[in-house]
N, C-alpha and C. Protein backbone atom coordinates (compact mmCIF):
# COMPACT_ATOMS: atom_id res chain seq x y z
N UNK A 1 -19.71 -16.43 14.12
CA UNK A 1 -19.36 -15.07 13.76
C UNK A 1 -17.92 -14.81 14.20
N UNK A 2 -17.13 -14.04 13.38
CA UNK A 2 -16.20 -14.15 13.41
C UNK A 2 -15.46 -12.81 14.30
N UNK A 3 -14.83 -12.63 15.42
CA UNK A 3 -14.65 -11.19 15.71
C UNK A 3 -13.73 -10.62 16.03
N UNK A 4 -13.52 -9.45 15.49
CA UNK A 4 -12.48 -8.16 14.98
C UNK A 4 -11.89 -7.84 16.28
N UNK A 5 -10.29 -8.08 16.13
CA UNK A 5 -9.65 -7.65 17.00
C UNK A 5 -8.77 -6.22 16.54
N UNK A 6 -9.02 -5.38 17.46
CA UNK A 6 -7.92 -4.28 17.25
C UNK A 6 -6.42 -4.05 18.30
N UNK A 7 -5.58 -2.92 17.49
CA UNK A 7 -4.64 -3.01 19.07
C UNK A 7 -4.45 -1.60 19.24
N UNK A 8 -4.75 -1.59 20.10
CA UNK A 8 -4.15 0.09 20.19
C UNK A 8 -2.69 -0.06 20.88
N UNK A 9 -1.79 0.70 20.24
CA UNK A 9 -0.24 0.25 21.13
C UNK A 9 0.31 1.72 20.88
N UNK A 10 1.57 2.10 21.59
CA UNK A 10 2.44 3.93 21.26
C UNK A 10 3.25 2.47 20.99
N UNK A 11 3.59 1.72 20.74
CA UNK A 11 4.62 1.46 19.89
C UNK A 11 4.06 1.37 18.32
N UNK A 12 4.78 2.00 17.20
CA UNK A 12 4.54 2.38 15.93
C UNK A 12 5.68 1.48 15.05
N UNK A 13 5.01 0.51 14.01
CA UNK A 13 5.93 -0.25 13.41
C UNK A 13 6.01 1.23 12.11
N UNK A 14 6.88 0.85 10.97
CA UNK A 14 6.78 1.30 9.63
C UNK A 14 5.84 1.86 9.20
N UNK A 15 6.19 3.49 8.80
CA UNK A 15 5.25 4.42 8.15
C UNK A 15 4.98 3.54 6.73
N UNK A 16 3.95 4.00 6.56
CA UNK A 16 3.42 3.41 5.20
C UNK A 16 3.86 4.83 4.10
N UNK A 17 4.00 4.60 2.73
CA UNK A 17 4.48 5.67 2.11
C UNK A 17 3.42 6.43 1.53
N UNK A 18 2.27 6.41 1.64
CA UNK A 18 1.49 7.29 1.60
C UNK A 18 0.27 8.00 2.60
N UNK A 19 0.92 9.54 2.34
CA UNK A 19 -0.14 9.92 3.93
C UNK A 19 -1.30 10.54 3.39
N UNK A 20 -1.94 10.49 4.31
CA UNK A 20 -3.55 11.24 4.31
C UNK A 20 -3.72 12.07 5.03
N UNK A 21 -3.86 13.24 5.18
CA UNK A 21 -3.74 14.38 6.42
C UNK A 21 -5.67 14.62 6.38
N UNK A 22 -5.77 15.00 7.62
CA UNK A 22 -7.11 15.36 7.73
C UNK A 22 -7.23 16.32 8.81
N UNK A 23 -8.30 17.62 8.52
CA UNK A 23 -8.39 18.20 9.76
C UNK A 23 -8.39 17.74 10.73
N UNK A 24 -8.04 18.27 12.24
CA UNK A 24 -8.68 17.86 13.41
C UNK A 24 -9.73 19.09 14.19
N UNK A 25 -10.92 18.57 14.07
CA UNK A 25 -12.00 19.24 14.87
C UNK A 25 -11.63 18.60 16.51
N UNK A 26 -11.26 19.13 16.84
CA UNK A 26 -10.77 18.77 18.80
C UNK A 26 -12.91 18.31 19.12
N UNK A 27 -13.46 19.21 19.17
CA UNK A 27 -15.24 18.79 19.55
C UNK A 27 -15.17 17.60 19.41
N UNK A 28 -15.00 17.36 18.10
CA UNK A 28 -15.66 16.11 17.39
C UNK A 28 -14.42 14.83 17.24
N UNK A 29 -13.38 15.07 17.81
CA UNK A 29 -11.92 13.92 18.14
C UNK A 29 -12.55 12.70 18.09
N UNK A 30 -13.56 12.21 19.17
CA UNK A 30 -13.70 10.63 19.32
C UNK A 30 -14.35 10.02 18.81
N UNK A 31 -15.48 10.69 17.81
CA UNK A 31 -16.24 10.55 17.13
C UNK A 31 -15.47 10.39 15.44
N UNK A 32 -15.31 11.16 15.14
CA UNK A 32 -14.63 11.01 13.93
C UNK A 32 -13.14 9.81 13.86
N UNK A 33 -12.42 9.58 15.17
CA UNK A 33 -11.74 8.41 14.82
C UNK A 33 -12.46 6.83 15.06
N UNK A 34 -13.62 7.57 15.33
CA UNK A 34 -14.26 6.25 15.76
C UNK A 34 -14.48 5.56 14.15
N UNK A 35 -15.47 7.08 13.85
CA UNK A 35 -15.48 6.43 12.41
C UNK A 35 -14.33 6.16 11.31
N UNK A 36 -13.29 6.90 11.74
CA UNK A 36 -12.59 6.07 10.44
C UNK A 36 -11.59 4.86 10.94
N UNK A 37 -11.82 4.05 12.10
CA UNK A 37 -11.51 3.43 12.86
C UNK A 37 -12.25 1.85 12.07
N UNK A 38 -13.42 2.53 11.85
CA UNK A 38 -14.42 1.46 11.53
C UNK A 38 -14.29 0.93 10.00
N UNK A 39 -14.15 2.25 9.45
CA UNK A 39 -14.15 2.28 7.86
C UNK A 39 -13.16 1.56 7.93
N UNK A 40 -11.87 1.65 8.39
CA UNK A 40 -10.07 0.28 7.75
C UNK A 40 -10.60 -0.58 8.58
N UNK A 41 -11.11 -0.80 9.88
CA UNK A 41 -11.11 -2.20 10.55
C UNK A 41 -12.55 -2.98 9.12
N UNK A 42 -13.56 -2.55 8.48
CA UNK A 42 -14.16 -3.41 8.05
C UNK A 42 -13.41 -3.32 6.76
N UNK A 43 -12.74 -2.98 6.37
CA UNK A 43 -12.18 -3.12 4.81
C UNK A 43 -10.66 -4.11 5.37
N UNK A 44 -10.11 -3.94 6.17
CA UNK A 44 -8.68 -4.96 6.49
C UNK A 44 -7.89 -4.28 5.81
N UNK A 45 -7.86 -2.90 5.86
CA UNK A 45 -6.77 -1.91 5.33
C UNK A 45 -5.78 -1.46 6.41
N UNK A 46 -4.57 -2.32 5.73
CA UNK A 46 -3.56 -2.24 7.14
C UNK A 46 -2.57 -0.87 6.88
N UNK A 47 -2.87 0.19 8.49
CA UNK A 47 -2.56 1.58 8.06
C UNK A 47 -1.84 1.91 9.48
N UNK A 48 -1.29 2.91 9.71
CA UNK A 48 -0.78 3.96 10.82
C UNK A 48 -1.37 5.13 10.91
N UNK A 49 -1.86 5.28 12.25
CA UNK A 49 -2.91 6.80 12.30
C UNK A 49 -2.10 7.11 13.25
N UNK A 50 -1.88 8.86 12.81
CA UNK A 50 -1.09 9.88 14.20
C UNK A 50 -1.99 11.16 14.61
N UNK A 51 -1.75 11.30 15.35
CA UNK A 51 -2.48 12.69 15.93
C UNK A 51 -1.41 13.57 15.97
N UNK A 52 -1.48 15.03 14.81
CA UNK A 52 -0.70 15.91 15.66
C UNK A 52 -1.15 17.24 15.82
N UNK A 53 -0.59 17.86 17.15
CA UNK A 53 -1.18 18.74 17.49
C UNK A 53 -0.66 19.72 17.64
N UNK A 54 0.65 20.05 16.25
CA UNK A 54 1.43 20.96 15.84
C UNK A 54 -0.06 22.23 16.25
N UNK A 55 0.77 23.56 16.83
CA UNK A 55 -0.29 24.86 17.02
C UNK A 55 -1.26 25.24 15.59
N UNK A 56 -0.71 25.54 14.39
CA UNK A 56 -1.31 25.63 13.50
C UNK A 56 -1.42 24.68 12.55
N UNK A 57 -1.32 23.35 12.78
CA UNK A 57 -1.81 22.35 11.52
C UNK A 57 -2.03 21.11 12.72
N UNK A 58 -3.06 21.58 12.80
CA UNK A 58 -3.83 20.21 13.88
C UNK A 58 -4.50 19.44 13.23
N UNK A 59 -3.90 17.88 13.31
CA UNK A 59 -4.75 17.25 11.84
C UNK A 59 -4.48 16.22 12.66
N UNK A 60 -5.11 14.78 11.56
CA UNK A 60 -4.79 13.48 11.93
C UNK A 60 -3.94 12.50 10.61
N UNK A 61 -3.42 12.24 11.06
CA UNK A 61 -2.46 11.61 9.70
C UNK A 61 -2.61 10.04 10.06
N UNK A 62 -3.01 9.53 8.41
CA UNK A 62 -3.17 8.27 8.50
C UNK A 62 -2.05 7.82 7.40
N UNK A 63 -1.52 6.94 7.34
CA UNK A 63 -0.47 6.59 6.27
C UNK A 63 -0.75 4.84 5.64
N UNK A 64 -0.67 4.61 4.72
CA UNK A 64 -0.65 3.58 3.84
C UNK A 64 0.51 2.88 3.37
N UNK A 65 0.48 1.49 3.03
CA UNK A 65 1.69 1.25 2.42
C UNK A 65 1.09 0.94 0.84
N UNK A 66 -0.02 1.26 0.29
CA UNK A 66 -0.73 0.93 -0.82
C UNK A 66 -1.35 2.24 -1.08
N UNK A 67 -0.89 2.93 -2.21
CA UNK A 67 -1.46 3.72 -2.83
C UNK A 67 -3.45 3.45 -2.61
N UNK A 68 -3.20 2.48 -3.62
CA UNK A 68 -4.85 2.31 -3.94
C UNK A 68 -5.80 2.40 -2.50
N UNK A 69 -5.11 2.07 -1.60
CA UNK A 69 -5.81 2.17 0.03
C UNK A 69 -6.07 3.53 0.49
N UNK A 70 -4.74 4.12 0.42
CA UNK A 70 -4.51 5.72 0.34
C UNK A 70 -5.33 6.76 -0.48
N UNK A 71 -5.89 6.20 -1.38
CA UNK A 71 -6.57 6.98 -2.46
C UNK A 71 -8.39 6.67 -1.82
N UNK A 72 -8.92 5.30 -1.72
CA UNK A 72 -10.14 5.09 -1.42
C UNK A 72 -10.10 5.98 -0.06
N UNK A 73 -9.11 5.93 0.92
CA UNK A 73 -9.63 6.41 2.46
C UNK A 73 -9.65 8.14 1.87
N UNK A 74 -9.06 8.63 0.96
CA UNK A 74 -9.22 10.21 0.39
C UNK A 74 -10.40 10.65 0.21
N UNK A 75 -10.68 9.61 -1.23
CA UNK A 75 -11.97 9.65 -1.18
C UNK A 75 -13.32 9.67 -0.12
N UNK A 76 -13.30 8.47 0.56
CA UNK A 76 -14.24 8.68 1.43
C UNK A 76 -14.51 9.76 2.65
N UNK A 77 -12.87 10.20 2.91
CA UNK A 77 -12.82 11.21 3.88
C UNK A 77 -12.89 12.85 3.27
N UNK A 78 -12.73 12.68 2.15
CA UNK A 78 -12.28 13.68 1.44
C UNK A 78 -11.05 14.57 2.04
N UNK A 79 -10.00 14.47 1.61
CA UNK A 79 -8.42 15.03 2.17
C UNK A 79 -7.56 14.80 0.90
N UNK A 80 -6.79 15.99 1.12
CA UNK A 80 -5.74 15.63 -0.22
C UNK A 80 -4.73 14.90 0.23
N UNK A 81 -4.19 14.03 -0.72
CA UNK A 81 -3.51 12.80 -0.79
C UNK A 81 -1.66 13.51 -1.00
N UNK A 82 -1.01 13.21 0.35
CA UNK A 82 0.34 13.88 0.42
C UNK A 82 1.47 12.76 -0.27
């Protein structure tokens, strides 16, 4: 069996050119990146996720360098595609 390495690093290579904004529910933070943590680590969708916690637009931004990647994680999360 083969097994999945992740990295968590604050160093950030190249935004990908398409973002995905998504609410942030603060309750539900570790839970919900867990899951979409899971969703790109089993698909091998190579992405950049940010947290920001601008006062009125508290979201999580994930970015793509592939449209078509950008569009399926929309879909499944449901978020409009920036």
């Amino acid at each position: 069996m083969q097994q999945t390495a992740v990295a968590v690093t604050i160093r950030v290579g190249l935004k990908g050119a398409f973002d995905v904004d998504l609410p942030l529910d603060v309750p539900m933070l570790n839970e919900r990146l867990y899951e979409i943590g899971l969703w790109l680590i089993d698909r091998h969708i190579p992405h950049q996720a940010r947290i920001l916690w601008e006062p009125d637009h508290r979201r999580i931004r994930v970015s793509f360098p592939d449209a078509d990647d950008a569009q399926a994680f929309r879909m499944r999360f449901r978020s409009p595609l920036h």
